[in-house]
Structure formats: structure tokens, C-alpha cells
PDB file of N, CA and C in Angstrom:
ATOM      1  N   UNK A   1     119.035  75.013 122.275  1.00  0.00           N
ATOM      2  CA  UNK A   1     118.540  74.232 121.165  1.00  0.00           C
ATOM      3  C   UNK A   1     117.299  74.863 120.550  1.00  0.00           C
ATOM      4  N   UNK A   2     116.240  75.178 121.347  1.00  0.00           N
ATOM      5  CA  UNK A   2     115.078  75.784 120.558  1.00  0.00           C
ATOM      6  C   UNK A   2     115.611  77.493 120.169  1.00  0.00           C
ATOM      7  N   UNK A   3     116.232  77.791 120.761  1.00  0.00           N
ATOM      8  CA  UNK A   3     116.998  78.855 120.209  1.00  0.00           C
ATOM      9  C   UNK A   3     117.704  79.088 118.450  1.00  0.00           C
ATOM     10  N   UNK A   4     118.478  77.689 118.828  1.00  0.00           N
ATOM     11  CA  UNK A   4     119.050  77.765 117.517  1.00  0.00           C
ATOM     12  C   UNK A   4     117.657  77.229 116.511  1.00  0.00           C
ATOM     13  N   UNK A   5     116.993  76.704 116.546  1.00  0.00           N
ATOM     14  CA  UNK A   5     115.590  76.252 115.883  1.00  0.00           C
ATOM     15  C   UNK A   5     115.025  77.591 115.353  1.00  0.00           C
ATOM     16  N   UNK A   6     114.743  78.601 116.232  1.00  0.00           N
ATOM     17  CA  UNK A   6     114.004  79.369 115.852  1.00  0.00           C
ATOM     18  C   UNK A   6     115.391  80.797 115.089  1.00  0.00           C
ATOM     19  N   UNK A   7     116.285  80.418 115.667  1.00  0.00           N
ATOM     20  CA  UNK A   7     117.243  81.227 114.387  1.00  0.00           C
ATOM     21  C   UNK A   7     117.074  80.823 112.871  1.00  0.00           C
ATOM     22  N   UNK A   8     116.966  79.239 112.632  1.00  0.00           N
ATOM     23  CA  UNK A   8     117.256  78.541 111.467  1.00  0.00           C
ATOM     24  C   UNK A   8     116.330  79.405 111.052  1.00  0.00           C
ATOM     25  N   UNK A   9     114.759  79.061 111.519  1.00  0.00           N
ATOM     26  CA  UNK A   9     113.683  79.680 110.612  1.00  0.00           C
ATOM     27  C   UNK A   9     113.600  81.056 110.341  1.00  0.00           C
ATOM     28  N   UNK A  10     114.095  81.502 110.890  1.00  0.00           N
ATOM     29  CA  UNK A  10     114.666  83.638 110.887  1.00  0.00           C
ATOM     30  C   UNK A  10     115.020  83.744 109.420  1.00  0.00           C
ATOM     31  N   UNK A  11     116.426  82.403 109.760  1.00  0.00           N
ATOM     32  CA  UNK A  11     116.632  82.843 108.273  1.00  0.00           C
ATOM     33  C   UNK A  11     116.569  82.623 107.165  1.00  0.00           C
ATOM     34  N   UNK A  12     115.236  81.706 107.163  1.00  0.00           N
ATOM     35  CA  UNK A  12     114.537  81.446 105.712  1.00  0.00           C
ATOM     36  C   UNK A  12     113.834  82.524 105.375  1.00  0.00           C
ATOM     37  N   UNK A  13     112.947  83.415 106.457  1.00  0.00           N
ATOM     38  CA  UNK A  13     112.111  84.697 106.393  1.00  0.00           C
ATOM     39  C   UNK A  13     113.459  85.756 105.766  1.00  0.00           C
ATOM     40  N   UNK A  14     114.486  85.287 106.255  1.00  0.00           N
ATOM     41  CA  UNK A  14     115.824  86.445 106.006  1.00  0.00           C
ATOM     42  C   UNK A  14     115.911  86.581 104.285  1.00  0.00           C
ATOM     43  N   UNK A  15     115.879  85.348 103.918  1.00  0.00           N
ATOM     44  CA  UNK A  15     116.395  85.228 102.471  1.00  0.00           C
ATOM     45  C   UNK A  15     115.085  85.363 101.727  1.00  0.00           C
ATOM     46  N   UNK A  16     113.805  85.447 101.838  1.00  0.00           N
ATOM     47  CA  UNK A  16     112.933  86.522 101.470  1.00  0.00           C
ATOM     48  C   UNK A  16     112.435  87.981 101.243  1.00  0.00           C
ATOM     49  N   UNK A  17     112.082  88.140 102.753  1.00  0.00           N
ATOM     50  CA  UNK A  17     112.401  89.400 102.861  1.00  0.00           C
ATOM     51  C   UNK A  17     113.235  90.429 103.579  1.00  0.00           C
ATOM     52  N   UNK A  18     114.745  89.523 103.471  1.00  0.00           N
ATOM     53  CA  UNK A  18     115.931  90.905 104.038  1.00  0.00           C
ATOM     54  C   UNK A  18     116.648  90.010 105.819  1.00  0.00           C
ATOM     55  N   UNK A  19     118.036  90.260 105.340  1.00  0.00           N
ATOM     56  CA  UNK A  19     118.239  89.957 107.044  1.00  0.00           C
ATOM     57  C   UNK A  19     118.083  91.215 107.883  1.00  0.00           C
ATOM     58  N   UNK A  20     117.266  92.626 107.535  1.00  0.00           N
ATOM     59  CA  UNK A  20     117.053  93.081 108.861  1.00  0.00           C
ATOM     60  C   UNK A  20     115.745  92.636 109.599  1.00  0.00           C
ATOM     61  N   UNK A  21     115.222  91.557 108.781  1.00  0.00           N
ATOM     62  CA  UNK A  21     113.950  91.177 109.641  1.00  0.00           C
ATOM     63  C   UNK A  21     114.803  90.135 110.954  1.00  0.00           C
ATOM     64  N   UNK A  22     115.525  89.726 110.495  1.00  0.00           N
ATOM     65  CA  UNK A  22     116.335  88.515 110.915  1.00  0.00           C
ATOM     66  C   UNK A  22     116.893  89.141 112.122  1.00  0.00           C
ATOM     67  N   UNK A  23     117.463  89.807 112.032  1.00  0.00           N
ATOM     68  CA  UNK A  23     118.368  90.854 112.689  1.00  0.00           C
ATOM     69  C   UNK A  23     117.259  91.402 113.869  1.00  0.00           C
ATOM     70  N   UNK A  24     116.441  92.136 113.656  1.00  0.00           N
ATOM     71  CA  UNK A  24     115.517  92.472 114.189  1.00  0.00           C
ATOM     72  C   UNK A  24     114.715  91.423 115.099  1.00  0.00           C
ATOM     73  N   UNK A  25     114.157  90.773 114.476  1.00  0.00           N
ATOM     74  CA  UNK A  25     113.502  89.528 115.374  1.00  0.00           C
ATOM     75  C   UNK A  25     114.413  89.049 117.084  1.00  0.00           C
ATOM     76  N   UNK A  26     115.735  88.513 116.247  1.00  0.00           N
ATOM     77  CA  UNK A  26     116.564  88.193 117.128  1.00  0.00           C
ATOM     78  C   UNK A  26     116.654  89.138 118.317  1.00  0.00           C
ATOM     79  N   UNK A  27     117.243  90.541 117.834  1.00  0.00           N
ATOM     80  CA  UNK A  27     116.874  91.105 119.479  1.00  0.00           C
ATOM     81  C   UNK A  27     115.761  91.134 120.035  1.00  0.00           C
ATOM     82  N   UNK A  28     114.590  90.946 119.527  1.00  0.00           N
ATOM     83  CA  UNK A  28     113.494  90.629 120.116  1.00  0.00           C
ATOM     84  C   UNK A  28     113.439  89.426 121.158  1.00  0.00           C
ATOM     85  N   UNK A  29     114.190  88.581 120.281  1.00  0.00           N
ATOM     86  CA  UNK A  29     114.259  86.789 121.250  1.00  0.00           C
ATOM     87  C   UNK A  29     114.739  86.779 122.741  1.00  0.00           C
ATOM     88  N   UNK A  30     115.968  87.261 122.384  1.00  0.00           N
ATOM     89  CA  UNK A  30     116.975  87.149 123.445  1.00  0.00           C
ATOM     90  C   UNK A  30     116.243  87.569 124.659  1.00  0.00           C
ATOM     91  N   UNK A  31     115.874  88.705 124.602  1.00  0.00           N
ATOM     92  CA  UNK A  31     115.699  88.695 126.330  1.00  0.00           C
ATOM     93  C   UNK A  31     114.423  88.589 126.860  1.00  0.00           C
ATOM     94  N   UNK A  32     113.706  87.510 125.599  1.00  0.00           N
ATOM     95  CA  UNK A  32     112.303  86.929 126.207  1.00  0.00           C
ATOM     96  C   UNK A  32     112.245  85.869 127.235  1.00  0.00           C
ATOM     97  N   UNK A  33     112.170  85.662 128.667  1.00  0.00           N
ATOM     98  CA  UNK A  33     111.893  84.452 129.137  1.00  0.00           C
ATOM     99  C   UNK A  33     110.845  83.076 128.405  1.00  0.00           C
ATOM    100  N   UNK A  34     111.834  82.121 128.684  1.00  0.00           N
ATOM    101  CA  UNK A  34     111.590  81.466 127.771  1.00  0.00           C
ATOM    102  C   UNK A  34     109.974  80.534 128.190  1.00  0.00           C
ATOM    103  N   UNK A  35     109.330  80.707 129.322  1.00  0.00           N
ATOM    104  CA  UNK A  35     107.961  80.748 130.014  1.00  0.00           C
ATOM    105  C   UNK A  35     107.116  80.937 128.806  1.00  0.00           C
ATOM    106  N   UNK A  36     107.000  82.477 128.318  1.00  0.00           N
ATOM    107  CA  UNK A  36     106.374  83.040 127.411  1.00  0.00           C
ATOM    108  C   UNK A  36     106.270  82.138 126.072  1.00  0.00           C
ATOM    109  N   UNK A  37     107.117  81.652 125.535  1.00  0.00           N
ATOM    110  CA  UNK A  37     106.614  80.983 124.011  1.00  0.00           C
ATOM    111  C   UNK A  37     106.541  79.292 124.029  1.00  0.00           C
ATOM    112  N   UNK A  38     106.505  78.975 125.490  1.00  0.00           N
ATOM    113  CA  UNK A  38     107.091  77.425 125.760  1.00  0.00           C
ATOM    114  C   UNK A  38     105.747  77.057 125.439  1.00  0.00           C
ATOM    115  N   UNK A  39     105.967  75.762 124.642  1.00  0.00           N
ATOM    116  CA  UNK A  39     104.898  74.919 124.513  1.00  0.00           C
ATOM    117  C   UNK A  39     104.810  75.686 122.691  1.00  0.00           C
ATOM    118  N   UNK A  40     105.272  76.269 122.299  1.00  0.00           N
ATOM    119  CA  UNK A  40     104.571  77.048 120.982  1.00  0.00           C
ATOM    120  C   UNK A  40     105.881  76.641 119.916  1.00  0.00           C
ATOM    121  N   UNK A  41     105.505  75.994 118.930  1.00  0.00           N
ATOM    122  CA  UNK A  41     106.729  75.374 118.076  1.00  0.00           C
ATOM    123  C   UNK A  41     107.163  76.525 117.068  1.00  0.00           C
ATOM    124  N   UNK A  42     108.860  75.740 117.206  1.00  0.00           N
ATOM    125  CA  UNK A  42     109.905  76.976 116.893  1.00  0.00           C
ATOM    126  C   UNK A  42     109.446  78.175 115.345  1.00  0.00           C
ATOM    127  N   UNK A  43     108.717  77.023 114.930  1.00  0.00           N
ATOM    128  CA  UNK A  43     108.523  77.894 113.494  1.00  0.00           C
ATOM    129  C   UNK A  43     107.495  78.630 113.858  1.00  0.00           C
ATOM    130  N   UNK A  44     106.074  78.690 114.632  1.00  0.00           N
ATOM    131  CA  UNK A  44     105.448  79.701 115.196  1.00  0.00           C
ATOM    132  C   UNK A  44     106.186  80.982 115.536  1.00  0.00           C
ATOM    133  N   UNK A  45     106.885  80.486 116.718  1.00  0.00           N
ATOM    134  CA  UNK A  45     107.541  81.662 117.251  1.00  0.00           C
ATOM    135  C   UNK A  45     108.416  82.235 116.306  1.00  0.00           C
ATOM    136  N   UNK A  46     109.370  81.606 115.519  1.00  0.00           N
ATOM    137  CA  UNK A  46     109.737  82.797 114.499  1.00  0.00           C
ATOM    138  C   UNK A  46     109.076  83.324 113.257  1.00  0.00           C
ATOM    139  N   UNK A  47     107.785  83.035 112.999  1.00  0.00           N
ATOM    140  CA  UNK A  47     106.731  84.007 112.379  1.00  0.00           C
ATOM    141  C   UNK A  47     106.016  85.058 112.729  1.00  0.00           C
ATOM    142  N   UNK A  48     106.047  84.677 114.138  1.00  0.00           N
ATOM    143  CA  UNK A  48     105.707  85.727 115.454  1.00  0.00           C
ATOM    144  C   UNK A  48     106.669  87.020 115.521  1.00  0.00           C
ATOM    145  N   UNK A  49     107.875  86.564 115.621  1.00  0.00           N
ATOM    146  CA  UNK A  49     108.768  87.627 115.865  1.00  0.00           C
ATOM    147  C   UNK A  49     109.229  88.094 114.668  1.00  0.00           C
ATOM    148  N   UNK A  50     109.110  87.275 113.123  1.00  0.00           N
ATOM    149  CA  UNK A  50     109.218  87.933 111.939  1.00  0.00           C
ATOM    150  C   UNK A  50     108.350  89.415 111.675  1.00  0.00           C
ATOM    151  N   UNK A  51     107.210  88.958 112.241  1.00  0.00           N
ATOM    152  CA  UNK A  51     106.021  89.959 112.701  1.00  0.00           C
ATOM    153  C   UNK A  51     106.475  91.326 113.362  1.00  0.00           C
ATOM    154  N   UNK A  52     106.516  91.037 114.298  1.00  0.00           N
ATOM    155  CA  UNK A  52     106.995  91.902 115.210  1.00  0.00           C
ATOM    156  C   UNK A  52     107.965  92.997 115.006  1.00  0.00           C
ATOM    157  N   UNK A  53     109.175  92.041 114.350  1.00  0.00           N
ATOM    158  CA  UNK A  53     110.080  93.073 113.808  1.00  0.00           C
ATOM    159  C   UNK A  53     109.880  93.767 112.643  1.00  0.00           C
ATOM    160  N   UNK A  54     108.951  93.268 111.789  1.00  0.00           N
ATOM    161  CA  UNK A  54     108.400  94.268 110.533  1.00  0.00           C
ATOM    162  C   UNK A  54     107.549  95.575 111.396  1.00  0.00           C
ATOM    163  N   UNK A  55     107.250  95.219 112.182  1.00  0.00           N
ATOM    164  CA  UNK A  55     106.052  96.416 112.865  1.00  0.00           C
ATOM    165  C   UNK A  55     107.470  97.520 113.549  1.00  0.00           C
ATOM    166  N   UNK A  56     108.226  97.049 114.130  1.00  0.00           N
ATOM    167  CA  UNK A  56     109.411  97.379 114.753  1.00  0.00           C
ATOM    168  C   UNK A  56     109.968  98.284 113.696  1.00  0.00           C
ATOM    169  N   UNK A  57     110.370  97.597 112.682  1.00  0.00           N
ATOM    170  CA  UNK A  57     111.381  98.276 111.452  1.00  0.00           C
ATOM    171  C   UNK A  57     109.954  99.616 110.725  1.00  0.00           C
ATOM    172  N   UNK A  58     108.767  99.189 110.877  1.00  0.00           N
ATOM    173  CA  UNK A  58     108.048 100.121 110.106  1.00  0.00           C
ATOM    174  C   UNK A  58     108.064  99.588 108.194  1.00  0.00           C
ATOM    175  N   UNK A  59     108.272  98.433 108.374  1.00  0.00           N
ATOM    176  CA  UNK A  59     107.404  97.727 106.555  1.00  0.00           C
ATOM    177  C   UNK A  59     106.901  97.335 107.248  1.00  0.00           C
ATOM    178  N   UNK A  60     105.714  97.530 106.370  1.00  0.00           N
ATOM    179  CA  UNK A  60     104.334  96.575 106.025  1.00  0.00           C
ATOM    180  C   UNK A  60     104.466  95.075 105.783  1.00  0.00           C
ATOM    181  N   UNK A  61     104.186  94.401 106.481  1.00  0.00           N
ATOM    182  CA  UNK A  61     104.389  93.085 105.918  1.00  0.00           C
ATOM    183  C   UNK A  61     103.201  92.090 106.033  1.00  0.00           C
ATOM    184  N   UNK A  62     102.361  91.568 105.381  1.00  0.00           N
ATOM    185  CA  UNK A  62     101.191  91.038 105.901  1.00  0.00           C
ATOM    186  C   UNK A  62     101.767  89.673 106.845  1.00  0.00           C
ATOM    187  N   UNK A  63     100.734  89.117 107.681  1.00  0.00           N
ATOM    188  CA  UNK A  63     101.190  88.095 108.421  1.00  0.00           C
ATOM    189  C   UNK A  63     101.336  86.992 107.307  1.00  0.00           C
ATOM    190  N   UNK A  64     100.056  86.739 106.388  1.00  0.00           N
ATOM    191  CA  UNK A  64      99.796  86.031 105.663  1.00  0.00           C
ATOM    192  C   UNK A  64     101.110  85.593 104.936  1.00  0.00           C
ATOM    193  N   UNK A  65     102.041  86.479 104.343  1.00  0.00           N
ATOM    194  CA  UNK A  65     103.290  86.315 103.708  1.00  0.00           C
ATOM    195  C   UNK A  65     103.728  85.359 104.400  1.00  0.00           C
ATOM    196  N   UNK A  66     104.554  85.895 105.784  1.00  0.00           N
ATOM    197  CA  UNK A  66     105.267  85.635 106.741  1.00  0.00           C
ATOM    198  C   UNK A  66     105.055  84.133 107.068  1.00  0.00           C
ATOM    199  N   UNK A  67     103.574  83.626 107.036  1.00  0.00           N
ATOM    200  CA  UNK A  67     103.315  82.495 107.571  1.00  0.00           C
ATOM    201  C   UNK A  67     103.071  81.512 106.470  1.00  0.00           C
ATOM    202  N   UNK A  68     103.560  82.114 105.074  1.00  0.00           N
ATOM    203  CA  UNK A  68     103.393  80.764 103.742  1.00  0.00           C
ATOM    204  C   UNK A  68     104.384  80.900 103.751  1.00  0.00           C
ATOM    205  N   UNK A  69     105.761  81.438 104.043  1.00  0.00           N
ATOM    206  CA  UNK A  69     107.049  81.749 103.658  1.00  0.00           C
ATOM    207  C   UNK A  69     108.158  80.406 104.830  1.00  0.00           C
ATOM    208  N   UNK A  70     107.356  80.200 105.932  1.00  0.00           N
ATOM    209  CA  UNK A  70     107.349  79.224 106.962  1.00  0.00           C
ATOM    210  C   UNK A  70     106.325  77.975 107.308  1.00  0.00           C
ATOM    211  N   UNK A  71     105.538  78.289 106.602  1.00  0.00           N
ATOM    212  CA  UNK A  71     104.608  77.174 106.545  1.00  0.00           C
ATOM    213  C   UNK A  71     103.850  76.495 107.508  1.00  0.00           C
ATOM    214  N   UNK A  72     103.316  77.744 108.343  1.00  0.00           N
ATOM    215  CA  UNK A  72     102.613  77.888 109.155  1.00  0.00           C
ATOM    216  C   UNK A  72     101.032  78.634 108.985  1.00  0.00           C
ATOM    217  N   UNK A  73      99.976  78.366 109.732  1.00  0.00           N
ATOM    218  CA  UNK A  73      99.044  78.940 110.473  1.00  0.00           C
ATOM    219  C   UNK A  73      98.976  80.856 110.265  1.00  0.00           C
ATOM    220  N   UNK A  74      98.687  81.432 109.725  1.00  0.00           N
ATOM    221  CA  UNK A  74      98.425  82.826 109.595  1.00  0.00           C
ATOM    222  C   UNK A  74      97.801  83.070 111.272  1.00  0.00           C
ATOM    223  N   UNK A  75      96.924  82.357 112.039  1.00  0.00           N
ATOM    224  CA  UNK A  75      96.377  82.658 112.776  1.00  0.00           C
ATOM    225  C   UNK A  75      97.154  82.370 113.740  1.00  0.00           C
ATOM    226  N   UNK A  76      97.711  81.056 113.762  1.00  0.00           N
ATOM    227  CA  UNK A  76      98.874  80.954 114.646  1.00  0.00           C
ATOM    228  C   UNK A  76      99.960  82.183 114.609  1.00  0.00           C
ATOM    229  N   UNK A  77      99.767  82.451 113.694  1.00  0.00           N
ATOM    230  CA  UNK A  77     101.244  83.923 113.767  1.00  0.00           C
ATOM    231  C   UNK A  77     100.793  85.053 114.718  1.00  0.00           C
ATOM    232  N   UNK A  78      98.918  85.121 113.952  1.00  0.00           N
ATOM    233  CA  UNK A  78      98.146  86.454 114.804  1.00  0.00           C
ATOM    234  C   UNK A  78      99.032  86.050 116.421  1.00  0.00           C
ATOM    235  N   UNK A  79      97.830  84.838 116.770  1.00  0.00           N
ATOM    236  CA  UNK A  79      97.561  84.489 118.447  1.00  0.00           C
ATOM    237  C   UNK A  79      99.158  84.690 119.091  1.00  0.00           C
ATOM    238  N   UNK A  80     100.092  84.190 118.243  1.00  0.00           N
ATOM    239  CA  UNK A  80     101.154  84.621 119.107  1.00  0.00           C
ATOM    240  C   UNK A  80     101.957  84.984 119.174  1.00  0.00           C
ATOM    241  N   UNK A  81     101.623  86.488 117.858  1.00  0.00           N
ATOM    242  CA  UNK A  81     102.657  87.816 117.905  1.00  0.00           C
ATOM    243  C   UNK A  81     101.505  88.490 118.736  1.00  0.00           C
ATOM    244  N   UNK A  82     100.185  88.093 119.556  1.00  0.00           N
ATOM    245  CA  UNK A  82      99.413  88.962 120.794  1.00  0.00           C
ATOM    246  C   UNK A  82     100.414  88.544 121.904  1.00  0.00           C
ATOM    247  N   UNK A  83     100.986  86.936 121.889  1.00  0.00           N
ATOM    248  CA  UNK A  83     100.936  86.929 123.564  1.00  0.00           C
ATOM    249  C   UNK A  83     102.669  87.488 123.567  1.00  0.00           C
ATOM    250  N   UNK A  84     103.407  87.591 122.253  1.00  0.00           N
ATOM    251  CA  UNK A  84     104.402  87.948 122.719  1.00  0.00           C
ATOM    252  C   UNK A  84     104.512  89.143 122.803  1.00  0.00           C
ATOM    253  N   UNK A  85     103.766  90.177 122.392  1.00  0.00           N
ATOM    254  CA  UNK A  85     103.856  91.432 122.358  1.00  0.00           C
ATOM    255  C   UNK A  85     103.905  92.280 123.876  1.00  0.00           C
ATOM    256  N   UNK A  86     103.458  91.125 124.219  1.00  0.00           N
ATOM    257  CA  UNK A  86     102.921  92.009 125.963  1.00  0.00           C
ATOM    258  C   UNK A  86     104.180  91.923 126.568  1.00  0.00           C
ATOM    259  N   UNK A  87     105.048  90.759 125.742  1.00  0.00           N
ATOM    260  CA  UNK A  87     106.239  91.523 126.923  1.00  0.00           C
ATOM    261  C   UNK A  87     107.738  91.519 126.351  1.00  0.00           C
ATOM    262  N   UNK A  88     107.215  92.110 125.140  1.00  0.00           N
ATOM    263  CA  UNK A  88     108.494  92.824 124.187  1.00  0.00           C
ATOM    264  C   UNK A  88     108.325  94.143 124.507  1.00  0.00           C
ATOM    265  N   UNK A  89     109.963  94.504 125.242  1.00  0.00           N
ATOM    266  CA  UNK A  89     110.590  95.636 125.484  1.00  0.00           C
ATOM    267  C   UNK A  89     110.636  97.057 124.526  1.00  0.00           C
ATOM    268  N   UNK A  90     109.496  97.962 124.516  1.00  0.00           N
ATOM    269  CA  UNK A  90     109.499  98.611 123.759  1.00  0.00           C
ATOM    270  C   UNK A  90     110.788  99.386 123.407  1.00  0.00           C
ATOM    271  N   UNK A  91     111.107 100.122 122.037  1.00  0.00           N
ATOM    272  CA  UNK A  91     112.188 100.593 121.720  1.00  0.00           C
ATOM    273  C   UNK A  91     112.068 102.062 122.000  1.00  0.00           C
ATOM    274  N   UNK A  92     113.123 102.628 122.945  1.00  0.00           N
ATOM    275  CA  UNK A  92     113.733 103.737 123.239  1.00  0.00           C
ATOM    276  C   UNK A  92     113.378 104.750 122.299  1.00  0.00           C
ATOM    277  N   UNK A  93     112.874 106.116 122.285  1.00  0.00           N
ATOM    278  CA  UNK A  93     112.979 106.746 121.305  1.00  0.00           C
ATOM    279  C   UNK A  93     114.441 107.441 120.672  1.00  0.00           C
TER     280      UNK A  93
END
């Protein structure tokens, strides 16, 4: 259920800027234990990982966008594209 929550909001960021953010994010999700973002509401976490996967894909994307585009906290996006970063699986070269 919070799964599908934080897909919905993927893909409002999707129909902005692109479903490879969407795309991107998502493999990010999946093989996060779900410990890590508990307690942090679904639209956080997918501004977080909207984040993430722009840094991932290599656009620029300010957080600021990301977090009027979801209607969230800019700072909330900062604080917890930090705590998820620590244990997103870096990509293979």
C-alpha cells in the first residue's frame, strides 16, 4: 500500500519532468528496506527519490522544483534524499 502511494506520486513528477525520473526512482524503491523511510509520508519519499534519480540520470533538477511539483517541504526533500542516500545501492559502472 505505501508502495503503491509513493508510485502514484512518481507519477505526477513523471508527467512533468519525464517518466525516466519515474522509472528511475522506482528502482531506487524496491530494494530499500522499508525501516529506512517509515514514519516519512509517501509524498516525501517520492520527492526524495525524484531527487535521487535526477542525480542518478545526471539532469540537473533543483529540489525546489521537485518539491512544488508535489507539494511538499523543499527541506523535507533535502533531510530525506540525506537519509536515503546512505543506503541506495550505488550504480555499477
Amino acid at each position: 500500500r505505501y508502495g503503491y502511494m509513493v508510485k502514484e506520486h512518481l507519477d505526477r513528477v513523471a508527467e512533468v519532468l519525464g517518466s525516466e525520473f519515474a522509472a528511475a526512482a522506482l528502482e531506487i524503491f524496491h530494494p530499500l528496506d522499508k525501516r529506512v523511510y517509515q514514519g516519512t509520508a509517501p509524498r516525501v519519499v517520492a520527492a526524495a527519490l525524484a531527487y535521487l534519480a535526477a542525480e542518478r540520470l545526471g539532469r540537473h533538477t533543483h529540489m525546489r522544483t521537485i518539491a512544488k511539483i508535489l507539494n511538499v517541504s523543499k527541506y523535507s526533500v533535502r533531510d530525506t534524499a540525506w537519509r536515503l542516500r546512505r543506503y541506495v545501492r550505488k550504480e555499477e559502472p
